[in-house]
Protein backbone atom coordinates (compact mmCIF):
# COMPACT_ATOMS: atom_id res chain seq x y z
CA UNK A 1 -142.73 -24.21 -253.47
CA UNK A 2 -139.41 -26.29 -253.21
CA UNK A 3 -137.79 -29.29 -253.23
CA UNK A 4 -136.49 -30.57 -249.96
CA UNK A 5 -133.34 -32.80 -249.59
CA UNK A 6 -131.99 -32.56 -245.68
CA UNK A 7 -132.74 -34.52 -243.04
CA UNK A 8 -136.07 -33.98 -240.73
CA UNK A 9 -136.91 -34.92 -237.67
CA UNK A 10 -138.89 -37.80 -238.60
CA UNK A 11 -141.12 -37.85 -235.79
CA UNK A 12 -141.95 -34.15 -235.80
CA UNK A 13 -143.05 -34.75 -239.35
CA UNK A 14 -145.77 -37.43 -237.96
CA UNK A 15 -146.74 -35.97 -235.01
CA UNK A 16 -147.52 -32.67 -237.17
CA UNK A 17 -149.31 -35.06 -239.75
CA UNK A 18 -151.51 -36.78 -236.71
CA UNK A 19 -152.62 -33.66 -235.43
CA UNK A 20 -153.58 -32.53 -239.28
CA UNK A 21 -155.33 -35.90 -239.63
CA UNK A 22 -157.21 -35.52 -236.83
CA UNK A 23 -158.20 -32.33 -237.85
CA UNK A 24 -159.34 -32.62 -241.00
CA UNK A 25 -160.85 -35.92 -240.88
CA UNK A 26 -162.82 -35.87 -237.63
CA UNK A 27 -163.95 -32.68 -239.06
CA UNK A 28 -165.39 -33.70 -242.22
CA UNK A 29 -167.03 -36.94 -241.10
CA UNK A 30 -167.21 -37.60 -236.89
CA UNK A 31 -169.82 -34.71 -236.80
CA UNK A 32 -172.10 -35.79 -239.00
CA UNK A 33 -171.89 -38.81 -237.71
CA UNK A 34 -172.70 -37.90 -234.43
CA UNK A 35 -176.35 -36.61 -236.27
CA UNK A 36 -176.47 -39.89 -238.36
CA UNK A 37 -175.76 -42.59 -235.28
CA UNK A 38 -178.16 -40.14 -232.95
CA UNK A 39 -177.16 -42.22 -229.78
CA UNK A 40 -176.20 -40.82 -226.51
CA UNK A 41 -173.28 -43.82 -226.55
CA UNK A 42 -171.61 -41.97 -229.24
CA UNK A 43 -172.46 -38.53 -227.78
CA UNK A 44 -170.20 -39.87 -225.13
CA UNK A 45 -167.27 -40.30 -227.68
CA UNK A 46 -168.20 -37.27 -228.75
CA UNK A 47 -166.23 -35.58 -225.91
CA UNK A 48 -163.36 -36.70 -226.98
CA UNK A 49 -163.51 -34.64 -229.96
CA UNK A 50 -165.31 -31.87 -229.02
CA UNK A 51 -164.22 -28.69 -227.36
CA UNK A 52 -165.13 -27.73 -223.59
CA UNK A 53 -167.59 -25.09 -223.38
CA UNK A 54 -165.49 -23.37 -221.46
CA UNK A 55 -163.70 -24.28 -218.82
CA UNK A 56 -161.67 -27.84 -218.63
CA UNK A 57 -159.86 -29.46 -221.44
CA UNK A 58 -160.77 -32.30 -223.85
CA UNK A 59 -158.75 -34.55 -225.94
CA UNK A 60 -159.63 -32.21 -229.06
CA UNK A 61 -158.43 -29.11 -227.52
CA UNK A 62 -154.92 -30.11 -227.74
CA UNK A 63 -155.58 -29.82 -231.76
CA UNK A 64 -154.41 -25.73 -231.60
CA UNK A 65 -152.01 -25.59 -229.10
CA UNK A 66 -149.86 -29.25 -230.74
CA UNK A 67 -149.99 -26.75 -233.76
CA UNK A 68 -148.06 -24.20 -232.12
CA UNK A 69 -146.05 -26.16 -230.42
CA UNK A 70 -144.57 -27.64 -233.38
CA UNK A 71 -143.86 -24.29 -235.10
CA UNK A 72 -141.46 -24.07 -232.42
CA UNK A 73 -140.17 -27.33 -231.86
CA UNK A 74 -138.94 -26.81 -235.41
CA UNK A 75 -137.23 -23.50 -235.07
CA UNK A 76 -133.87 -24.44 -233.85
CA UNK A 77 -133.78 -26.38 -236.53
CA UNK A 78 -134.34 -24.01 -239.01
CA UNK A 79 -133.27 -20.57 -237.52
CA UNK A 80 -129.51 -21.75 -235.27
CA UNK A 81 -127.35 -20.86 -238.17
CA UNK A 82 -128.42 -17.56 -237.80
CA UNK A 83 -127.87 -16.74 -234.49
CA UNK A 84 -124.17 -15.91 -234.49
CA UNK A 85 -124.51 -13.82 -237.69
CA UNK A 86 -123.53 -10.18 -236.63
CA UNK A 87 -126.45 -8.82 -239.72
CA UNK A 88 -129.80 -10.56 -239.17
CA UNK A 89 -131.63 -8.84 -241.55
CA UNK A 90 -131.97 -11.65 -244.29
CA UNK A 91 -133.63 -13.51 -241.36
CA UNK A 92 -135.87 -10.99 -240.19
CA UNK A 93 -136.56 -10.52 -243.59
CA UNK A 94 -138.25 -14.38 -243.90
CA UNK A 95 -139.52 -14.27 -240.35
CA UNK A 96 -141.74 -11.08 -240.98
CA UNK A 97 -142.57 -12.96 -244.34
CA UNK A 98 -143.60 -16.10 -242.41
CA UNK A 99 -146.11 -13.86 -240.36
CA UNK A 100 -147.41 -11.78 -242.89
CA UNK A 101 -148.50 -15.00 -245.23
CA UNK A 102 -149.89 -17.08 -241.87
CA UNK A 103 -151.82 -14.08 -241.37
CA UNK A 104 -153.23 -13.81 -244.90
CA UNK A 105 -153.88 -16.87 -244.58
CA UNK A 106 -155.57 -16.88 -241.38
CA UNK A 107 -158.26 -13.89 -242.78
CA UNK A 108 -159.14 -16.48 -245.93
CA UNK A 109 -159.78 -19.14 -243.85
CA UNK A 110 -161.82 -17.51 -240.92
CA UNK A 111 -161.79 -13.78 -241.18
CA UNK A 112 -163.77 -13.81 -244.62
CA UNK A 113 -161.30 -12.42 -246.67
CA UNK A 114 -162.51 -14.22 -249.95
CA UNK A 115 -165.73 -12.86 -249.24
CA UNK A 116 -164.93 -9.43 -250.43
CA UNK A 117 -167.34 -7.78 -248.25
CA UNK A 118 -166.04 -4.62 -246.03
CA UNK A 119 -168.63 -5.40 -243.46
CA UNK A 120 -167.71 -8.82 -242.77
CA UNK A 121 -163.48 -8.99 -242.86
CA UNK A 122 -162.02 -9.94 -239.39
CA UNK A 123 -158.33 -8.99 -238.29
CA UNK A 124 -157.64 -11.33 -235.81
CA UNK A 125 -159.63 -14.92 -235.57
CA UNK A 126 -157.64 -17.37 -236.57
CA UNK A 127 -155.10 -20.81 -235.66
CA UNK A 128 -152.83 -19.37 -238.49
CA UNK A 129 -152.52 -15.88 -236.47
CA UNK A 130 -151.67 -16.97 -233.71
CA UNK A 131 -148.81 -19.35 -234.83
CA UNK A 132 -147.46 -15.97 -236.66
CA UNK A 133 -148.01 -13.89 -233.75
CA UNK A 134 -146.55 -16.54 -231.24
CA UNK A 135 -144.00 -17.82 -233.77
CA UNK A 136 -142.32 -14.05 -234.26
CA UNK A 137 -142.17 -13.77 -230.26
CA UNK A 138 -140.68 -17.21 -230.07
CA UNK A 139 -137.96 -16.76 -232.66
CA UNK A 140 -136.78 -13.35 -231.84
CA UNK A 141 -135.96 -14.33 -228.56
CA UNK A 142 -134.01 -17.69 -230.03
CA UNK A 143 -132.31 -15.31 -231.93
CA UNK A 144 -131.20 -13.50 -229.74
CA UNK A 145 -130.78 -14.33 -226.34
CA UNK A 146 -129.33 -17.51 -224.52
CA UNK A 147 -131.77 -20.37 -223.23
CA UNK A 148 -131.81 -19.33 -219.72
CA UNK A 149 -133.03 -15.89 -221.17
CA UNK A 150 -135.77 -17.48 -223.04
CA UNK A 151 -137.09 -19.56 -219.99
CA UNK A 152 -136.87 -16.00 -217.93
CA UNK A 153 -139.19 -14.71 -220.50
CA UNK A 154 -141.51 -17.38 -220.66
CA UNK A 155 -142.32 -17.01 -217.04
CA UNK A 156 -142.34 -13.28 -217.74
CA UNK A 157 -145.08 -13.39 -220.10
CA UNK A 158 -147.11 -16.03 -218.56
CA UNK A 159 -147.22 -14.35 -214.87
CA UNK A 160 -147.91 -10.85 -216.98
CA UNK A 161 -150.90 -12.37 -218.34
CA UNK A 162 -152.21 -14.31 -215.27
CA UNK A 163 -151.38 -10.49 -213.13
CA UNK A 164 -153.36 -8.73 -215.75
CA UNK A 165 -156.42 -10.83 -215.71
CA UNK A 166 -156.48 -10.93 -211.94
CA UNK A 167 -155.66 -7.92 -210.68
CA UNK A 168 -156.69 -5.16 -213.66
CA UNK A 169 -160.44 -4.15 -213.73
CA UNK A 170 -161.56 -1.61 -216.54
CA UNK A 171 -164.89 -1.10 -217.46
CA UNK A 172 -166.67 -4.11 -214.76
CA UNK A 173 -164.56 -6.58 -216.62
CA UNK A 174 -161.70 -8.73 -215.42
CA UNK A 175 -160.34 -8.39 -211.62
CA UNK A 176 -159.99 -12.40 -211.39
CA UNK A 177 -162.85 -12.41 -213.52
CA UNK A 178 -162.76 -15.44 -216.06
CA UNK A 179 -166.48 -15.63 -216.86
CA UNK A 180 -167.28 -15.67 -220.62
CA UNK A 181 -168.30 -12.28 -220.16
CA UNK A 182 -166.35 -10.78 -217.34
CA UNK A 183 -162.82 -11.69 -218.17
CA UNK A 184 -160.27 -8.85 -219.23
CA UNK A 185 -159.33 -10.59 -222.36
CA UNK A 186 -162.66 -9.99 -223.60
CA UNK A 187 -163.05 -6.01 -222.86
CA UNK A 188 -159.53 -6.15 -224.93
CA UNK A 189 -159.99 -7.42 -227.55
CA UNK A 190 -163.64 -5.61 -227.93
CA UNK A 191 -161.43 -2.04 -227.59
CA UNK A 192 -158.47 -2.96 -230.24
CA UNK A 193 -160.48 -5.21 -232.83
CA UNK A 194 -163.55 -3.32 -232.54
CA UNK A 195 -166.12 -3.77 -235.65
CA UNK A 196 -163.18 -6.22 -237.34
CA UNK A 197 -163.60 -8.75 -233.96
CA UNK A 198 -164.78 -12.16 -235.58
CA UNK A 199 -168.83 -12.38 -235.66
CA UNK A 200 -168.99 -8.46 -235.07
CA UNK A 201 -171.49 -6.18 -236.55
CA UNK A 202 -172.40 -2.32 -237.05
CA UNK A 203 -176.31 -1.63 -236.54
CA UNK A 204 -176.91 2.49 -236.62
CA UNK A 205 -173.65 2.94 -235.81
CA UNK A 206 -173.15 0.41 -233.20
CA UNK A 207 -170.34 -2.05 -232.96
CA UNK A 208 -172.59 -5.46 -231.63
CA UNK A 209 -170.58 -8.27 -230.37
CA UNK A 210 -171.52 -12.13 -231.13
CA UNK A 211 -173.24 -13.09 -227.66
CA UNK A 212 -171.83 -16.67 -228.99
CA UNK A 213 -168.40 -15.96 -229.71
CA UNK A 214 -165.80 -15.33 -227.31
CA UNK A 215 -162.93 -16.78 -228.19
CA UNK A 216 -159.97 -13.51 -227.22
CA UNK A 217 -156.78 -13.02 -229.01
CA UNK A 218 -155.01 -9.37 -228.30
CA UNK A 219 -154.36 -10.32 -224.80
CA UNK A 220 -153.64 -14.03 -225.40
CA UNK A 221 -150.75 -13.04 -227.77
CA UNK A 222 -148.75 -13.45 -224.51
CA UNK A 223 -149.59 -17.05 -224.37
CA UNK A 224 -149.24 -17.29 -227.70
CA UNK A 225 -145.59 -16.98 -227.86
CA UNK A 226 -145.57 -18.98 -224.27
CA UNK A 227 -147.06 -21.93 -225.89
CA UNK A 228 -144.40 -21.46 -229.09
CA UNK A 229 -141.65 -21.21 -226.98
CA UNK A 230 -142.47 -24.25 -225.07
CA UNK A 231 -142.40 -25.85 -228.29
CA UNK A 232 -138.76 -24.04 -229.12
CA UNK A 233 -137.33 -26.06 -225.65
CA UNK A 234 -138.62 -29.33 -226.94
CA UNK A 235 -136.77 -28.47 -230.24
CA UNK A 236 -133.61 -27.25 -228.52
CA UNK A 237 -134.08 -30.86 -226.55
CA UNK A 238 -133.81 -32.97 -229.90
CA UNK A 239 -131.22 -30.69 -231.34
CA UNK A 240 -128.77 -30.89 -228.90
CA UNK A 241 -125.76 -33.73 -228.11
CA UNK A 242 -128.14 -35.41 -225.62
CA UNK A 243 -128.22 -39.19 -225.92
CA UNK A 244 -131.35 -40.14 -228.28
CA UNK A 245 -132.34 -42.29 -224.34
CA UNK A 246 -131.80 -38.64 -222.30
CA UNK A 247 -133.96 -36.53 -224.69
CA UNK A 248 -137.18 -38.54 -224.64
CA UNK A 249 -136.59 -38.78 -220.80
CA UNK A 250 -136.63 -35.30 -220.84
CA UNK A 251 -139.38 -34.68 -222.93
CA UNK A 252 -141.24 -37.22 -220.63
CA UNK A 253 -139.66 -35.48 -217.63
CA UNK A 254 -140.61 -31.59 -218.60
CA UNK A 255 -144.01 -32.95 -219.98
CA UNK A 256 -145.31 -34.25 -216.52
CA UNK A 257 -144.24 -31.59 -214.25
CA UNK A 258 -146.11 -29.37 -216.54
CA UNK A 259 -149.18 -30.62 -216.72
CA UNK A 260 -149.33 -31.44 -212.93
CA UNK A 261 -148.28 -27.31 -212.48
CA UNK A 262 -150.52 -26.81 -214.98
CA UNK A 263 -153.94 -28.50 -212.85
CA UNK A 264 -152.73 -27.18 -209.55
CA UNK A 265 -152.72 -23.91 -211.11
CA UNK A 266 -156.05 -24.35 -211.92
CA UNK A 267 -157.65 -23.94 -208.62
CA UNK A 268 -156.65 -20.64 -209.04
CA UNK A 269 -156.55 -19.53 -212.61
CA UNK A 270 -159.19 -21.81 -214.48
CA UNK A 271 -158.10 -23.96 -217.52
CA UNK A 272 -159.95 -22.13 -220.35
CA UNK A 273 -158.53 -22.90 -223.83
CA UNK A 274 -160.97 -19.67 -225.31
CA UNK A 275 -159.04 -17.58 -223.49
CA UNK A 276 -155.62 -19.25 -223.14
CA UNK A 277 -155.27 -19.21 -219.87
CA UNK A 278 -151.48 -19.46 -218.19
CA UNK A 279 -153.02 -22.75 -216.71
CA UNK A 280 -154.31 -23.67 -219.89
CA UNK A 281 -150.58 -23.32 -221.37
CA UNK A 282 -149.05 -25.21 -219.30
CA UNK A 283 -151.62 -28.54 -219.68
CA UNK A 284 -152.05 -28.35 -223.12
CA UNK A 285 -147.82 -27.78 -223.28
CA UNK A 286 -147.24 -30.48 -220.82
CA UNK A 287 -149.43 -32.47 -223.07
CA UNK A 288 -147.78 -32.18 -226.07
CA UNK A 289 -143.73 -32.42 -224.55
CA UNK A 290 -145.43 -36.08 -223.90
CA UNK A 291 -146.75 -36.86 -227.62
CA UNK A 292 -143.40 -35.44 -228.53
CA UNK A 293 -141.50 -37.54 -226.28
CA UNK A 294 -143.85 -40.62 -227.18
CA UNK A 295 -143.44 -39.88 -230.99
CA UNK A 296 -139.59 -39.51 -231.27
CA UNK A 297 -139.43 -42.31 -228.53
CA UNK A 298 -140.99 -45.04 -231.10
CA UNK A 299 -139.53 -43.24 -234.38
CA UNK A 300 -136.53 -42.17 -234.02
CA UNK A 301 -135.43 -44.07 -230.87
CA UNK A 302 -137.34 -47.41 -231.78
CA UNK A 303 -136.62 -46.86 -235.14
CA UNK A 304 -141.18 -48.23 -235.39
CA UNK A 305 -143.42 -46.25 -237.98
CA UNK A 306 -140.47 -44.51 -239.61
CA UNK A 307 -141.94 -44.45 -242.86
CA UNK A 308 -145.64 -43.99 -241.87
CA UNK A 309 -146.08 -42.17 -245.16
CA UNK A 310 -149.63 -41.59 -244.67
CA UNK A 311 -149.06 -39.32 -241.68
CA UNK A 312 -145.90 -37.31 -243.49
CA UNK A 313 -148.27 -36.47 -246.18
CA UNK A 314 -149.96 -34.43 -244.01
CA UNK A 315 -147.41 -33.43 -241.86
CA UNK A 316 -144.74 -31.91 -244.95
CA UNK A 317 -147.53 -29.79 -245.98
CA UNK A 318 -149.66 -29.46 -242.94
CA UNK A 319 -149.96 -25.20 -244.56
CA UNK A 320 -151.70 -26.96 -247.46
CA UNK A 321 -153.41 -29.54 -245.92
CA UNK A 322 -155.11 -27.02 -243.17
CA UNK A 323 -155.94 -24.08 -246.08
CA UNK A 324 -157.49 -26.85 -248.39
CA UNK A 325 -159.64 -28.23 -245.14
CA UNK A 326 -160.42 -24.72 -244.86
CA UNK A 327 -161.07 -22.69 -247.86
CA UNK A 328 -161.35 -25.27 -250.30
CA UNK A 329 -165.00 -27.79 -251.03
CA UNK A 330 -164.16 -30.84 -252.81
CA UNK A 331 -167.81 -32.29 -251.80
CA UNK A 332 -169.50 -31.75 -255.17
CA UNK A 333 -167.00 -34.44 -256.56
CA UNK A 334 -168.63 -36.87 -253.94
CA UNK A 335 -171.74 -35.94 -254.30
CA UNK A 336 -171.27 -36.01 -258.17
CA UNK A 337 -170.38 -39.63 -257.75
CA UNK A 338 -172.50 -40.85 -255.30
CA UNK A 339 -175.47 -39.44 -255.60
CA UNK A 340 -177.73 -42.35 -256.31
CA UNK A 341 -176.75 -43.60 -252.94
CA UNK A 342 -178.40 -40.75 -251.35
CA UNK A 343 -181.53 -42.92 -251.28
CA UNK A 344 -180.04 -45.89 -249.39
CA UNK A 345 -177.55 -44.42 -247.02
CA UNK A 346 -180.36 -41.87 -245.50
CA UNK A 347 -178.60 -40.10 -242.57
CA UNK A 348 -174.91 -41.88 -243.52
CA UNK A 349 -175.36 -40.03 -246.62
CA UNK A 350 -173.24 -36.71 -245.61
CA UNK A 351 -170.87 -38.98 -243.90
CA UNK A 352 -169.45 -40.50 -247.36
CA UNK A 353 -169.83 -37.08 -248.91
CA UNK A 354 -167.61 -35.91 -246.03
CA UNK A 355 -165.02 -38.83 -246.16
CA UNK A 356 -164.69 -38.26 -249.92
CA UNK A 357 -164.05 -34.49 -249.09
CA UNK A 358 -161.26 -36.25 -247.13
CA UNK A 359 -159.90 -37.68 -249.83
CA UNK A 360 -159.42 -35.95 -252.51
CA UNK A 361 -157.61 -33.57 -249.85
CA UNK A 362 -155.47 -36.70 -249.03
CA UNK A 363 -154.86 -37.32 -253.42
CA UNK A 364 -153.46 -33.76 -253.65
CA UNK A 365 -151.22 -33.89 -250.86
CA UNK A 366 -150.07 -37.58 -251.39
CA UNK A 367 -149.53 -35.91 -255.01
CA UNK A 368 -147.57 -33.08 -253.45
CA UNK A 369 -145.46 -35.64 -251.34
CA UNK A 370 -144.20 -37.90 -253.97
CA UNK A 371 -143.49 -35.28 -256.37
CA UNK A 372 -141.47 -33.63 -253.13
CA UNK A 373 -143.35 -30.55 -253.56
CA UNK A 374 -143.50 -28.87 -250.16
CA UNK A 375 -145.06 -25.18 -249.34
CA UNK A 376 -142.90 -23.60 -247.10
CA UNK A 377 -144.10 -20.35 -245.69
């Protein structure tokens, strides 16, 4: 923990603490009530925060990949007064830090760490892993090569990716293959993760795979760092001497020529968030250069919403605020004072239980805030 004095980019803080709101709030309460309201009206809002079943892209699947993309909008920021020093040690030093806490992290919230049980601890399944694994890409190539070397690689990884699903075949999977259960993501990560694959389980010997899950991550580590270092232009974009007018342009600019490469790309090379498609990268990227441009166009252009506190709370310790959502149950404090209003509220019941989840989550980091206590990993 430690106490922060410079100056942020104040819209980066609220764009980060929008995406965490979302999050954790639509979470706790929108699903249940979906199952309380019952309607197919509100099944149709639904959508909006729901993921695709697999291919396509909904307003909620932009919830990851803004999440990467702001762990490298902000590396500029935090990692340019390292770049001319001749020893870089000290840096590498916090960067392999960084990845080996988001990772820890990542196995307590969804790789069943805190369970304790050998049988049931996952490597690799987790938001948190991938922002290490595309975050240590991302900022040893800002460390050490020029901008024009970091675009070369981004197109690098993201044709590598899209050449390897289409044209490798092992094993009857991939070959332009990007069924659920055809697509060479999958067959990799079944090879390297094995029996520690999220969902996976050993009967007489027998790794079984979760006919449910197939969400890939070995493979997608390409993407991963794509998506990170799309995030690390944006940052160089707001970083640099560019007139507060030109930069928002830009972001505008870069934003819709992604996202219109990104669809066209899809005729080929579906858009499948599971699997993190190079089409998927570039709409959900293209996506969030605009709510970055939007963001720091009203905040720190317009000068609107500059102290949205509400939003910063979140954002400043979005770590905390995702690990609490996550590994953390505050509902036996709701349900401790509400109970006698189980009777009257009937379905809408779990819906207060999960908004007062909500907000004790929202006490502690409003607590956090004011106190300028801010985990920085």
């Amino acid at each position: 923990m430690e106490k922060t004095s410079y100056k942020r980019l104040e819209s980066l803080d609220v764009l980060r603490g929008f995406d965490l709101f979302c999050l954790i709030l639509c979470e706790a309460t929108f699903y249940l009530l979906r199952d309380a309201i019952n309607a197919p009206w509100f099944n149709k809002v639904m959508w909006n925060f729901s993921h695709v079943s697999w291919e396509g892209f909904s307003p909620w699947d932009l919830i990851m990949p803004l999440f990467m993309f702001m762990a490298g909008v902000s590396i500029p920021f935090a990692l340019s007064r390292y770049k001319t020093e001749s020893n870089k040690w000290l840096v590498y030093r916090r960067i392999g830090k960084r990845v080996l806490l988001l990772w820890i992290f990542g196995m307590m919230c969804q790789g069943n760490l805190l369970a304790l049980d050998p049988n049931h601890i996952y490597l690799y399944s987790n938001t948190l892993q991938s922002i290490a694994m595309g975050y240590l890409i991302a900022a040893v190539l800002f460390l050490n090569f020029r901008t024009s070397t970091q675009v070369v690689v981004t197109v690098i990884l993201l044709l590598a990716y899209w050449a390897a699903m289409q044209f490798i075949t092992v094993d009857g999977f991939g070959g332009g293959d990007y069924t659920r259960d055809g697509n060479l993501a999958e067959w990799v990560d079944r090879v390297v993760l094995g029996r520690f694959r999220h969902f996976a389980e050993i009967e007489n010997g027998v790794v079984l795979f979760s006919k449910g899950y197939r969400y890939t991550w070995v493979l997608s580590s390409l993407n991963f760092g794509v998506t990170v270092l799309t995030g690390l232009f944006a940052g160089e974009i707001l970083k640099s001497g560019l007139s507060p007018k030109k930069k928002y342009q830009y972001l505008f600019g870069i934003g819709m020529i992604m996202v219109i490469l990104g669809w066209l790309w899809n005729f080929q090379m579906p858009v499948i968030k599971h699997i993190w498609t190079s089409s998927m990268v570039l709409v959900s990227s293209g996506y969030c250069f605009l709510l970055m441009g939007l963001f720091y166009y009203w905040i720190d252009y317009k000068g609107y919403f500059k102290n949205n506190t509400w939003l910063k709370v979140f954002g400043m310790n979005s770590i905390v605020a995702y690990m609490l959502a996550d590994v953390a149950n505050f509902r036996c404090i709701g349900a401790s004072l509400f109970h006698g209003l189980e009777q009257y509220l009937g379905a809408y019941y779990p819906v207060l239980i999960g908004l007062s989840n909500f907000i004790v989550i929202y006490i502690i980091l409003w607590i956090l805030y004011k106190h300028k206590i801010f985990l920085k990993v």
